[in-house]
Protein backbone atom coordinates (compact mmCIF):
# COMPACT_ATOMS: atom_id res chain seq x y z
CA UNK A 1 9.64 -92.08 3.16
CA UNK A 2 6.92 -91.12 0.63
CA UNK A 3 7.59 -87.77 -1.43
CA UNK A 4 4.79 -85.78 0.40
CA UNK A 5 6.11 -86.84 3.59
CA UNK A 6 9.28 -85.59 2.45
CA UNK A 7 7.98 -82.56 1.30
CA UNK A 8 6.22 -81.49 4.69
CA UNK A 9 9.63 -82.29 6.54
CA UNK A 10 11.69 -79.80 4.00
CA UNK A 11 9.38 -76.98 4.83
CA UNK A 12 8.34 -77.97 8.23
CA UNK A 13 12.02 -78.42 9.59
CA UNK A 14 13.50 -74.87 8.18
CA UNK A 15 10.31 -72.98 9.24
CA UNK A 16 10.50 -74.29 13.16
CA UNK A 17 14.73 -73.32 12.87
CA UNK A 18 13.87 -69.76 11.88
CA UNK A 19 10.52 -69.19 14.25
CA UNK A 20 13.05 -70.20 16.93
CA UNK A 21 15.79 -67.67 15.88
CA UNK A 22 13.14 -65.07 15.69
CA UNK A 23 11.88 -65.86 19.06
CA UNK A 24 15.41 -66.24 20.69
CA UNK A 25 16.53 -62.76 18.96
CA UNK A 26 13.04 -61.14 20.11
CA UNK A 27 13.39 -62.33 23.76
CA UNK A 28 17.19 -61.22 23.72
CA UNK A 29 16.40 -57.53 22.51
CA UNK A 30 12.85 -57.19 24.35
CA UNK A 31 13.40 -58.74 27.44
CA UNK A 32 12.70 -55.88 29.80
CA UNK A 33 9.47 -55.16 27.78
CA UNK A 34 8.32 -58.20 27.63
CA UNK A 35 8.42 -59.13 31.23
CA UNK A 36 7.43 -55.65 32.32
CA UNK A 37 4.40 -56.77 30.37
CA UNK A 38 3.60 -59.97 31.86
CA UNK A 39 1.52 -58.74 34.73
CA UNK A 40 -1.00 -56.84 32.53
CA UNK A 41 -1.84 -59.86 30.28
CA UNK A 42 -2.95 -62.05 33.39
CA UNK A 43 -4.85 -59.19 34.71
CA UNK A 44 -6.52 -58.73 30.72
CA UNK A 45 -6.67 -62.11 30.53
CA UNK A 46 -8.69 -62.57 33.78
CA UNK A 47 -12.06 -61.01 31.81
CA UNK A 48 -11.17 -63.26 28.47
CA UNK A 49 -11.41 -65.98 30.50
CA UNK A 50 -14.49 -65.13 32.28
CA UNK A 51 -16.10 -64.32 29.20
CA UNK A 52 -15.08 -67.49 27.04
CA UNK A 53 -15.59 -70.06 30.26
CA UNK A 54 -19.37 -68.99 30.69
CA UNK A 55 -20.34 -70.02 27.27
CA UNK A 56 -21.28 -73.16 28.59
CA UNK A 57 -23.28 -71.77 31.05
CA UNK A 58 -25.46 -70.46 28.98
CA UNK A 59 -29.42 -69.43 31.18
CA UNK A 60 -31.44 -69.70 28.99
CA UNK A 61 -35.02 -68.20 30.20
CA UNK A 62 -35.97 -70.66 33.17
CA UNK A 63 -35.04 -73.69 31.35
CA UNK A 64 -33.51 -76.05 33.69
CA UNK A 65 -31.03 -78.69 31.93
CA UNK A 66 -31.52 -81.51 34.57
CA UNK A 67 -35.28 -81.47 33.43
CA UNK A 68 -35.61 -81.82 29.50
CA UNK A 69 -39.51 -81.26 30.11
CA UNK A 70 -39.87 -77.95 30.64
């Protein structure tokens, strides 16, 4: 193993342990809150989505994509 790939694995490896202590401790003491929660993401997520799926469908004053002419 190369030095740099040693490097990322020193940091990379201890980082991931400790994000999943924090999550496991967070879930453990905020359990209640965090499901009671749940609900009102998917129902404020439901505009997100709308909002960032139309992009793509961008109308664009008459012009029609099937016919690159007009």
């Amino acid at each position: 193993m190369n030095t740099h790939r040693l490097a990322l694995f020193r940091f990379w490896i201890p980082l991931l342990l400790m994000l999943a202590v924090v999550l496991f401790l967070l879930w453990d003491e905020h359990k209640a809150h965090i499901i009671g929660v749940l609900p009102w993401l998917v129902i404020a997520a439901c505009p997100l989505m709308h909002l960032f799926m139309h992009r793509k469908h961008r109308h664009s004053g008459g012009r029609n994509d099937r016919n690159p002419e007009r």
